[in-house]
Protein backbone atom coordinates (compact mmCIF):
# COMPACT_ATOMS: atom_id res chain seq x y z
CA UNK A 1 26.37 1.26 131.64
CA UNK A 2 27.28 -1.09 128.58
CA UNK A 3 24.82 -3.94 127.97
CA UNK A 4 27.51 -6.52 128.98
CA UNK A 5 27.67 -4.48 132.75
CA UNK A 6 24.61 -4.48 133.15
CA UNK A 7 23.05 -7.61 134.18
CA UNK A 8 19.84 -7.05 136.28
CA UNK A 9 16.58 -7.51 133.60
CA UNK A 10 14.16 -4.80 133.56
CA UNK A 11 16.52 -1.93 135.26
CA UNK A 12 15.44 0.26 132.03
CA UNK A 13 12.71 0.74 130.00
CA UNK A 14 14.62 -0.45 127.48
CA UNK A 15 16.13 -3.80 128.90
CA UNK A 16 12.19 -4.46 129.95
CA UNK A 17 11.29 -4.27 126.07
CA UNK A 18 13.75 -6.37 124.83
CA UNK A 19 13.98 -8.79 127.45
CA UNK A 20 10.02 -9.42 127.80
CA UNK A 21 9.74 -9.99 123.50
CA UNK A 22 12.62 -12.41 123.94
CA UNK A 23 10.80 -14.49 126.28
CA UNK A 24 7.35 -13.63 125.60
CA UNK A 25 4.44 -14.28 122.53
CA UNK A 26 1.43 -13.76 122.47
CA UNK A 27 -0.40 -16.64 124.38
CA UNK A 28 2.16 -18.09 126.24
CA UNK A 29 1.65 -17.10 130.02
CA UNK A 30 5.01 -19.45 130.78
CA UNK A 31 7.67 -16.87 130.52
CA UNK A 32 7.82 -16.88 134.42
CA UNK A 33 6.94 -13.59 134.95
CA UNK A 34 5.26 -12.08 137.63
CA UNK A 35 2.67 -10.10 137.59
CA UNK A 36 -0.84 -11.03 138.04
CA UNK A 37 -3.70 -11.42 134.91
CA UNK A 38 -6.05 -8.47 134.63
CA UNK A 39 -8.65 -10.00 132.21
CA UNK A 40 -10.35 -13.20 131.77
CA UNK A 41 -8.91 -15.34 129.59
CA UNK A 42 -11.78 -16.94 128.12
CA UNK A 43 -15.68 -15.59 126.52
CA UNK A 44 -18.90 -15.59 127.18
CA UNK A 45 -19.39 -19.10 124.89
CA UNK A 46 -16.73 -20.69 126.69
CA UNK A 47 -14.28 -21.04 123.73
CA UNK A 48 -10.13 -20.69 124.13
CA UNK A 49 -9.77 -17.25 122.93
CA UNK A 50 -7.49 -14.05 124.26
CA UNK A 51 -9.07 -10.99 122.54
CA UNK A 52 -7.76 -9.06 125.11
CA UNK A 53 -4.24 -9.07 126.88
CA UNK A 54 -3.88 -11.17 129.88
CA UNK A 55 -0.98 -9.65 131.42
CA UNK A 56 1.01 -6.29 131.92
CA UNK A 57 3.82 -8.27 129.97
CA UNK A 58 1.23 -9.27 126.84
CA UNK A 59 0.72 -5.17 126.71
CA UNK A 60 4.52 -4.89 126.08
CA UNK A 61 4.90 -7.60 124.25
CA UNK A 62 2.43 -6.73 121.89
CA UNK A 63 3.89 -3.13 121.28
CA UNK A 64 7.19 -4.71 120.55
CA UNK A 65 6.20 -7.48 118.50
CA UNK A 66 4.53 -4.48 116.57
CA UNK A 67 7.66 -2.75 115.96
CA UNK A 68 9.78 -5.65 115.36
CA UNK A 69 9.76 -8.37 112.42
CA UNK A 70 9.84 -11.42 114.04
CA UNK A 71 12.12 -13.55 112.70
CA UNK A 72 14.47 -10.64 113.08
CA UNK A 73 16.21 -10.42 116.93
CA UNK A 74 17.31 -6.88 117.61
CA UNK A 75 20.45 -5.85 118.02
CA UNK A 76 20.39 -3.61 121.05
CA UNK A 77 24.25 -2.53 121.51
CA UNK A 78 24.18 0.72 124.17
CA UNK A 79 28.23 0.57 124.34
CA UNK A 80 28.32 1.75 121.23
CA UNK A 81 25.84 4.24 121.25
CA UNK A 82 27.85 5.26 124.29
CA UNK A 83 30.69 5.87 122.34
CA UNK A 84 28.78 7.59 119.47
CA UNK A 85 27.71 10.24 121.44
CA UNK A 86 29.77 13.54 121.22
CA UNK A 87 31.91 14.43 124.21
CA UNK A 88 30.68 18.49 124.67
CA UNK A 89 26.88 18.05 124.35
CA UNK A 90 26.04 21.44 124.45
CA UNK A 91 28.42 22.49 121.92
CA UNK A 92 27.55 19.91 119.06
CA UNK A 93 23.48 20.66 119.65
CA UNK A 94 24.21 23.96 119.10
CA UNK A 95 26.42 23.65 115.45
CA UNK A 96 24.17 20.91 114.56
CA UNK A 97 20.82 22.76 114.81
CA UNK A 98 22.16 26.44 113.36
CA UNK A 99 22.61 24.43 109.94
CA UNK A 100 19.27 21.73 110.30
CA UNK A 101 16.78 24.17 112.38
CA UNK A 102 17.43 27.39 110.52
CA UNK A 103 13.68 28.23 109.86
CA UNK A 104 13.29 28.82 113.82
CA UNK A 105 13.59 31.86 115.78
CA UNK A 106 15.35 30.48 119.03
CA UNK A 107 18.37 31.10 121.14
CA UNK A 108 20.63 29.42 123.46
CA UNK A 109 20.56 31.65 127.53
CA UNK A 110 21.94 30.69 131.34
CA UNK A 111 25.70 30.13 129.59
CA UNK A 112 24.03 27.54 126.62
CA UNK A 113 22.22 25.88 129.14
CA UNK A 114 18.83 26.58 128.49
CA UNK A 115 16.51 26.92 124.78
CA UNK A 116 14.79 30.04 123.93
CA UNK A 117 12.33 29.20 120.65
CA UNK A 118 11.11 32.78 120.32
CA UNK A 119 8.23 32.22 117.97
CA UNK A 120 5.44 30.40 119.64
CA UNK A 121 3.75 29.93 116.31
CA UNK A 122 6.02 27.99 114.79
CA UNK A 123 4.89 24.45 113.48
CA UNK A 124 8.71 23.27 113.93
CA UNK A 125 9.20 24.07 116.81
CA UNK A 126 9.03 20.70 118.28
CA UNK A 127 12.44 19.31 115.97
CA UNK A 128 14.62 20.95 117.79
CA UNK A 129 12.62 20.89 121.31
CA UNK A 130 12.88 17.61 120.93
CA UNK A 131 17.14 17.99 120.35
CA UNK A 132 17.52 19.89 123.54
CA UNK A 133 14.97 17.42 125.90
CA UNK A 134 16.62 14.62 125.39
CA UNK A 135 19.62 15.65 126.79
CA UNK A 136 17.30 17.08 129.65
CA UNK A 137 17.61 21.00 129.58
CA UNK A 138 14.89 23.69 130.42
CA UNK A 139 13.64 25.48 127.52
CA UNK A 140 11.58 28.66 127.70
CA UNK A 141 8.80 29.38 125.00
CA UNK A 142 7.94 32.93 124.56
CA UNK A 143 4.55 35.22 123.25
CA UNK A 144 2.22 32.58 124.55
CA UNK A 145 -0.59 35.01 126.07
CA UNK A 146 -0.60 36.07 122.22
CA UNK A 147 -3.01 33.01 122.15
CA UNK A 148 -4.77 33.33 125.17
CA UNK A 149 -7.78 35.35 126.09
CA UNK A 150 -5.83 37.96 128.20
CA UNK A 151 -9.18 39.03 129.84
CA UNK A 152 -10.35 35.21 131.46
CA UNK A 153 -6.44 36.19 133.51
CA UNK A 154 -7.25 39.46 134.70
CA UNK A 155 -6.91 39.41 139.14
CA UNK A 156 -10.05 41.14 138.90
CA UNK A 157 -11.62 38.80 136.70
CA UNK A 158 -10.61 35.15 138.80
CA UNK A 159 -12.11 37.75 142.14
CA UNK A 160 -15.43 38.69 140.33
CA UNK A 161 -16.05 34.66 139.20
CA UNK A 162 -14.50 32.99 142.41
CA UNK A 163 -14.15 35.15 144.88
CA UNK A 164 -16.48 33.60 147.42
CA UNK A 165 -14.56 30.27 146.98
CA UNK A 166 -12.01 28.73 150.01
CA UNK A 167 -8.26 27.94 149.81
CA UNK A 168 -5.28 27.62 151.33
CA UNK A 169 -3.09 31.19 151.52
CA UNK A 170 0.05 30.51 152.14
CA UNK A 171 2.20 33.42 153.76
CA UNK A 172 6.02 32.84 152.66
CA UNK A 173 7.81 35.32 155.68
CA UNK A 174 6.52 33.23 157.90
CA UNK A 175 5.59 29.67 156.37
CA UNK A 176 2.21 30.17 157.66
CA UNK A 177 -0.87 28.84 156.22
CA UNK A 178 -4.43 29.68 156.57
CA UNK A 179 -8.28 28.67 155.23
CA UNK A 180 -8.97 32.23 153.74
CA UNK A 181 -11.47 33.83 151.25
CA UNK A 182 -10.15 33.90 147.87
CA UNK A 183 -11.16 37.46 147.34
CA UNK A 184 -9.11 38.50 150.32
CA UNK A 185 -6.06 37.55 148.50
CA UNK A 186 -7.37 38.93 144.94
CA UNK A 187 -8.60 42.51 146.22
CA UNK A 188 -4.79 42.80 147.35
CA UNK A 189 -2.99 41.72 144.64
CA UNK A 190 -2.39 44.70 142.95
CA UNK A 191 -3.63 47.30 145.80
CA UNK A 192 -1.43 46.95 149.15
CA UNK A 193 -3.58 48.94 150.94
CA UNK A 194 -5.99 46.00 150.85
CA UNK A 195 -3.57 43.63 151.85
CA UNK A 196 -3.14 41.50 155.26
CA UNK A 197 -0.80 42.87 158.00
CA UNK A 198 1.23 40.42 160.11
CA UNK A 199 2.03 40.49 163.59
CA UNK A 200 5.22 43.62 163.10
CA UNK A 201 2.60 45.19 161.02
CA UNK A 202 4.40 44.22 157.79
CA UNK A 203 2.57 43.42 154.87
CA UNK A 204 1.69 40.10 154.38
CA UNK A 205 3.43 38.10 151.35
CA UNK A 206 0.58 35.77 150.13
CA UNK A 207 0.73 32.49 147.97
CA UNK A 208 -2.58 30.96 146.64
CA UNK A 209 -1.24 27.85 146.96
CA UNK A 210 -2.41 25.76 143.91
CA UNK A 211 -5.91 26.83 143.56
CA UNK A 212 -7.61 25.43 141.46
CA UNK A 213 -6.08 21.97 140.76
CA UNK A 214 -6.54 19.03 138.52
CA UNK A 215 -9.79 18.26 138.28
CA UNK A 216 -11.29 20.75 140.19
CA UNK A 217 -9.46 23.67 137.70
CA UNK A 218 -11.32 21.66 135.19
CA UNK A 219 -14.65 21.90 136.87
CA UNK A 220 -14.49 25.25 138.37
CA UNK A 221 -12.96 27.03 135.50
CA UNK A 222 -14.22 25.44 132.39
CA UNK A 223 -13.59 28.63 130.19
CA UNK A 224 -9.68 28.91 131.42
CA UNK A 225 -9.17 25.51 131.41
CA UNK A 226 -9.83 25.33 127.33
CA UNK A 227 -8.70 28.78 126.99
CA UNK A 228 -5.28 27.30 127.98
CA UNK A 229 -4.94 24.11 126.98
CA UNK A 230 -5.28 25.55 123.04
CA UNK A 231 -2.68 27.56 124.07
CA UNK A 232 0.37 24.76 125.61
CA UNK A 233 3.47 25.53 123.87
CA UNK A 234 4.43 22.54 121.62
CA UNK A 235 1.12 20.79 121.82
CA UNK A 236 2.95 17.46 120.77
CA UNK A 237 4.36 17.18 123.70
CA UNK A 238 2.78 19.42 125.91
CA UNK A 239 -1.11 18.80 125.12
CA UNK A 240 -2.94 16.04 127.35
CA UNK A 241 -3.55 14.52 123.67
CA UNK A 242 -0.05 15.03 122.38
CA UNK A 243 1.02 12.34 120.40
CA UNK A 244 4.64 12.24 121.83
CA UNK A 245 3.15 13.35 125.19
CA UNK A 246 3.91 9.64 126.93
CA UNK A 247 1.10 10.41 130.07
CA UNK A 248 -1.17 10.24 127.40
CA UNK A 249 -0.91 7.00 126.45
CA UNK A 250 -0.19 4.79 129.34
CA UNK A 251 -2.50 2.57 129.92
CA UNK A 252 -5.10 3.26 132.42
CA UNK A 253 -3.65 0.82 135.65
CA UNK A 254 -0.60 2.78 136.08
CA UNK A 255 -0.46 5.67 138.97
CA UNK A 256 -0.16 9.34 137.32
CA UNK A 257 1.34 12.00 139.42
CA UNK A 258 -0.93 15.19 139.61
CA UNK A 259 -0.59 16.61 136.06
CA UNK A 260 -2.57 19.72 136.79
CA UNK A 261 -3.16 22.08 135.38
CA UNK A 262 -3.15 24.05 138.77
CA UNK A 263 -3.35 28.00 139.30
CA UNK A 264 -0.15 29.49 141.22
CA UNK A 265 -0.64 33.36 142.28
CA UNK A 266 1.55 35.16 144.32
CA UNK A 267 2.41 38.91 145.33
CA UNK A 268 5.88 39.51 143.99
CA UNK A 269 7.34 42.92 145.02
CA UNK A 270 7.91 42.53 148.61
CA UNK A 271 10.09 39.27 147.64
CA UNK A 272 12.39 42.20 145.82
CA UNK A 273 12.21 44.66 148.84
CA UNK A 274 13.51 42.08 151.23
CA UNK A 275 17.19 43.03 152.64
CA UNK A 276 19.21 39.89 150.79
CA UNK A 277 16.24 38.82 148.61
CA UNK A 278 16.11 35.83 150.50
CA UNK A 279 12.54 34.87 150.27
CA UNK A 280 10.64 33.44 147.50
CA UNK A 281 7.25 32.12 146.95
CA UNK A 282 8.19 28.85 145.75
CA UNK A 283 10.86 27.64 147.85
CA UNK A 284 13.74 25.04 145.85
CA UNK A 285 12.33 21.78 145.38
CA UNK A 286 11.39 19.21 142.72
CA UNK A 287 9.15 17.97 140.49
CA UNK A 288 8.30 14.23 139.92
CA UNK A 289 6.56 15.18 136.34
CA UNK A 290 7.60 17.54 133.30
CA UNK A 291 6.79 20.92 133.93
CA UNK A 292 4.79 23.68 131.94
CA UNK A 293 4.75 26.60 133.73
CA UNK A 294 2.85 29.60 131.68
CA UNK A 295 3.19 33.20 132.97
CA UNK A 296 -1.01 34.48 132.34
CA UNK A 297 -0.88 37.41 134.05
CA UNK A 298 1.78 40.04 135.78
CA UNK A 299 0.13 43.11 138.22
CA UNK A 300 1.18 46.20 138.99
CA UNK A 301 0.80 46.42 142.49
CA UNK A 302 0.30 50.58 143.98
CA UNK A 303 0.77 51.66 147.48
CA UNK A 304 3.29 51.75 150.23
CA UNK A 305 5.77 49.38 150.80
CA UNK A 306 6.69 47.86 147.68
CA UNK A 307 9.00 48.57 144.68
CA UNK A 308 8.33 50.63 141.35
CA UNK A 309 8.15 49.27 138.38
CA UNK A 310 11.91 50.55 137.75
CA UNK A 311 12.70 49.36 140.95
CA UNK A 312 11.62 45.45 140.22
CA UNK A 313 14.10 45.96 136.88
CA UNK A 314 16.66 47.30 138.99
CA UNK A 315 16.41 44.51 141.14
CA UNK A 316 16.65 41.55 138.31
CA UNK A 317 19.52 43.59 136.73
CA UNK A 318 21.23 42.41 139.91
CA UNK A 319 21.17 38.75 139.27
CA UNK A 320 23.33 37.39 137.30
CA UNK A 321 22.20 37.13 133.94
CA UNK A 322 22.23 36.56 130.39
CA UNK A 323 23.11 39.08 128.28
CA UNK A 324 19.92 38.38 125.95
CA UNK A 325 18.32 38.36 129.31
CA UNK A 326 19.58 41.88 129.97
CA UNK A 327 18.92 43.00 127.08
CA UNK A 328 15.05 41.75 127.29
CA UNK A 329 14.56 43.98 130.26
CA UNK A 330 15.27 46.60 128.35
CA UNK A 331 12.33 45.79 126.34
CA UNK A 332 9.69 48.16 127.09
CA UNK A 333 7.29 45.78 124.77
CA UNK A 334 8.11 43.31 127.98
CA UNK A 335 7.08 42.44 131.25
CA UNK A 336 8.87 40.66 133.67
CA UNK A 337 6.88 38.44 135.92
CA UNK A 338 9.31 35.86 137.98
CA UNK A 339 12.42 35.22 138.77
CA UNK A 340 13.81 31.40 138.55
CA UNK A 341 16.85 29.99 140.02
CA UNK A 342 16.89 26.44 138.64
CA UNK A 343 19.69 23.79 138.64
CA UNK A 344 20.37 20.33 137.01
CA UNK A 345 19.00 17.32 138.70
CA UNK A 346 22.64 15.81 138.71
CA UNK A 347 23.60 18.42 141.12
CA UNK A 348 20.73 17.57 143.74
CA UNK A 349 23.00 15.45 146.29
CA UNK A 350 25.61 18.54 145.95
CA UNK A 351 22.68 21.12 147.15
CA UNK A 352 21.20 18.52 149.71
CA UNK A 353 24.89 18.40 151.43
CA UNK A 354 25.45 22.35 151.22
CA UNK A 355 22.17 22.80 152.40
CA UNK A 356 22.51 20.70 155.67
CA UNK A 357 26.16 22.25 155.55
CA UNK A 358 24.04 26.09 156.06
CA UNK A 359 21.69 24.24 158.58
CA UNK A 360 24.61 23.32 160.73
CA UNK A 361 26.21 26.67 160.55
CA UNK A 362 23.18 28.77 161.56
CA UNK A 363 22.82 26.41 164.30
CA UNK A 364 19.52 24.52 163.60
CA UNK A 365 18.90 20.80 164.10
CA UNK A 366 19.75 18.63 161.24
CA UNK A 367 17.45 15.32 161.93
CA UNK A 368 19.61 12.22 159.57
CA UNK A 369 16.31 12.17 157.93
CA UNK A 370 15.65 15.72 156.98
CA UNK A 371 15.37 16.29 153.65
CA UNK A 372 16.11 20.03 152.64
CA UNK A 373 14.82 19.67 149.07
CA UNK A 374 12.01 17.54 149.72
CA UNK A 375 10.85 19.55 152.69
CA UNK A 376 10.99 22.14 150.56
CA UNK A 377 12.29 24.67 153.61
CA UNK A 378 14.88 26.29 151.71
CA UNK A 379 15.11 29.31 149.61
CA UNK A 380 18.48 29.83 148.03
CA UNK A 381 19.70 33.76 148.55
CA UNK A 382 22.33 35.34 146.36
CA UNK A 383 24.84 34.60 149.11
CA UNK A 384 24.59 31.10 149.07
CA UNK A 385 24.25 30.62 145.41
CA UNK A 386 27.78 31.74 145.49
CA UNK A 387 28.79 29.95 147.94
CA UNK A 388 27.20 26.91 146.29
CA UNK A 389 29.35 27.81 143.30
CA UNK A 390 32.73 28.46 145.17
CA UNK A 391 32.55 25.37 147.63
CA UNK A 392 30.55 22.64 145.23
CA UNK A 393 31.08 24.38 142.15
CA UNK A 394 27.51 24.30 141.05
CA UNK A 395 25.96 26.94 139.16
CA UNK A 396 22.76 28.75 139.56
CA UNK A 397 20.74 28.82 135.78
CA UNK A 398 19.14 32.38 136.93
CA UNK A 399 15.88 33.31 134.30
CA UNK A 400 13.46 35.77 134.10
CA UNK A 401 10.16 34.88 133.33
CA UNK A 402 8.22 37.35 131.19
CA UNK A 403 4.35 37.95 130.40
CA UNK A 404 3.86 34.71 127.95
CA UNK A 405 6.69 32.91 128.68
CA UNK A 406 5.91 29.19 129.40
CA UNK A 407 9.31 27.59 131.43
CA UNK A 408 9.35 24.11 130.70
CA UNK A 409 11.26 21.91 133.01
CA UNK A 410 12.17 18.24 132.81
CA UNK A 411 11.46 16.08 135.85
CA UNK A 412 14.44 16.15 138.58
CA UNK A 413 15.23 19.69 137.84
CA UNK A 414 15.54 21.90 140.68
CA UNK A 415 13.94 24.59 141.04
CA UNK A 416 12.67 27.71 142.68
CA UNK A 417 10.42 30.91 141.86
């Protein structure tokens, strides 16, 4: 809203800036705020002296007074930068950066919706990721393993090295998880013979769910972990010591989400066997953070019971996709990994309501505080994204995920895999 509307202090980033180097110098602690001192205001000899900031507000104010002459009072006017901004978004990026960003290889997919930079090596890159980010769209960064030491990825290299380790296997048919031996899931990932049988005797579809994470990826694979953190797409951003990375730089009271990195593995072709494709291995949900997701490795699995190779293409030339996308699968240089279905975070009360809306109609109990999308209960079939599209008139951004590819998401995006 317009400066003028909006009246409560400290609502945006922003409004906290301005509003705390209005009131606020260094050494004055009477600016009636209220949060409590951190450090000791005096030294060791007992002399007045702040040689480090008192208060959370001091931090701030210091980084504006920084920026800002002071005997100069900015002029902060977000009407008219309001009113600047062009009407179709999408279509001004997109004449804009064809004349200023002609040195780099990208491409607009998913109807304009989404960035494709096609040349990973490109210094540049980051102009015009920067363009499409801040109007918070999903951009997709392609020919990353072309960096990466493709043998560290191998299934049969993470079995030999880890194998004996413990995790959590997640099976998506039936939302079941167990305490298994890593190897048990690696020795079937691309043999089916070796995999686990459920109750029907089907085979079992198996998630590692995010093993190894955080720290302990750190730790435990010390070789993968630098191995892939050379290789981030757009390193300014995307690199723990990115310089326009913000994570990096907050100071070190403030509560970070999990940032990873974390391993996700999952067997893929029974998900395109299934009747309606109606399960997935990463069910719709969001993320609190950014997003870097980094296809490392795609297997072939052999054996009974799941598609060919010409089968899996057959089954992502049934979604509805881009033409470039089409084209890409055509690719015999390329190899498709995963299938996402992701939609804007604007449109997450619209799926929360439709959502409840197919709980109610296939007769299960809607508690008032179930949360569909935070529960994360819900995979989104081909059906229903149409019916999502026809009844709330939100559309599905479908994209394939090849060998390389690193999806980058902005935080409130919804998603699933």
């Amino acid at each position: 809203p317009p400066a003028s509307q909006n009246n409560e202090q400290g609502s945006t980033l922003r409004d906290l800036l301005t509003t705390t180097a209005g009131k606020l110098r260094l050494g004055s602690t009477d600016a009636g705020i209220a949060f409590a001192p951190v450090y000791s205001t005096g030294t060791a000899s007992g002399k007045s002296g702040r040689t480090m900031p008192n208060i959370l507000d001091d931090i701030i104010a210091s980084v504006v007074e920084n920026k800002i002459p002071p005997n100069r009072t900015p002029k902060i006017n977000v009407k008219s930068e309001i009113k600047d901004e062009p009407k179709d978004d999408r279509k001004c990026i997109q004449d804009d950066c064809s004349k200023r960003y002609s040195d780099i290889q990208y491409s607009w997919i998913c109807d304009k919706h989404v960035l494709w930079l096609r040349d990973h090596k490109n210094n540049n890159n980051w102009k015009l990721f920067k363009e499409c980010w801040k109007q918070g769209r999903p951009v997709l960064v392609s020919g990353m393993h072309k960096k990466m030491n493709f043998s560290l990825w191998k299934a049969e290299s993470i079995s030999l090295d880890f194998g004996n380790q413990q995790a959590d296997i997640l099976n998506c048919k039936d939302s079941i998880i167990s305490n298994a031996n890593v190897k048990e899931f690696w020795d079937g990932f691309e043999d089916v013979s070796k995999r686990q049988k459920i109750k029907n005797g089907e085979t079992a579809l198996l998630k590692l769910k995010d093993w190894p994470s955080g720290e302990d990826f750190k730790a435990m694979m010390p070789a993968r972990y630098e191995d892939l953190l050379k290789s981030l797409p757009l390193p300014e951003y995307c690199s723990p010591e990115g310089k326009l990375n913000l994570a990096s730089h907050l100071p070190g009271f403030f509560v970070r989400p999990d940032l990873g990195p974390r391993l996700c593995s999952a067997y893929g072709e029974c998900v395109a066997a299934t009747k309606d494709h109606d399960i997935g291995t990463t069910n719709l949900h969001i993320e609190v953070s950014d997003v870097v997701n980094i296809l490392v490795y795609v297997g072939i699995a052999k054996g009974n019971g799941v598609l060919s190779k010409s089968g899996v293409l057959k089954k992502f030339e049934e979604e509805d996709l881009d033409d470039l996308l089409r084209k890409r699968l055509k690719d015999s240089s390329e190899l498709p990994g995963a299938l996402w279905h992701i939609y804007a975070g604007k449109d997450a009360d619209k799926i929360r309501e439709f959502l409840q809306k197919i709980a109610k109609e296939q007769g299960l109990e809607v508690l008032p505080e179930h949360d569909p999308i935070r529960d994360q209960s819900w995979y989104v079939n081909k059906k229903l994204r149409q019916r999502l599209l026809e009844e709330y008139g939100v559309k599905t951004c479908t994209v394939i995920q090849f060998l390389g590819d690193a999806v980058i998401l902005p935080a409130g995006a919804l998603h699933q895999v």
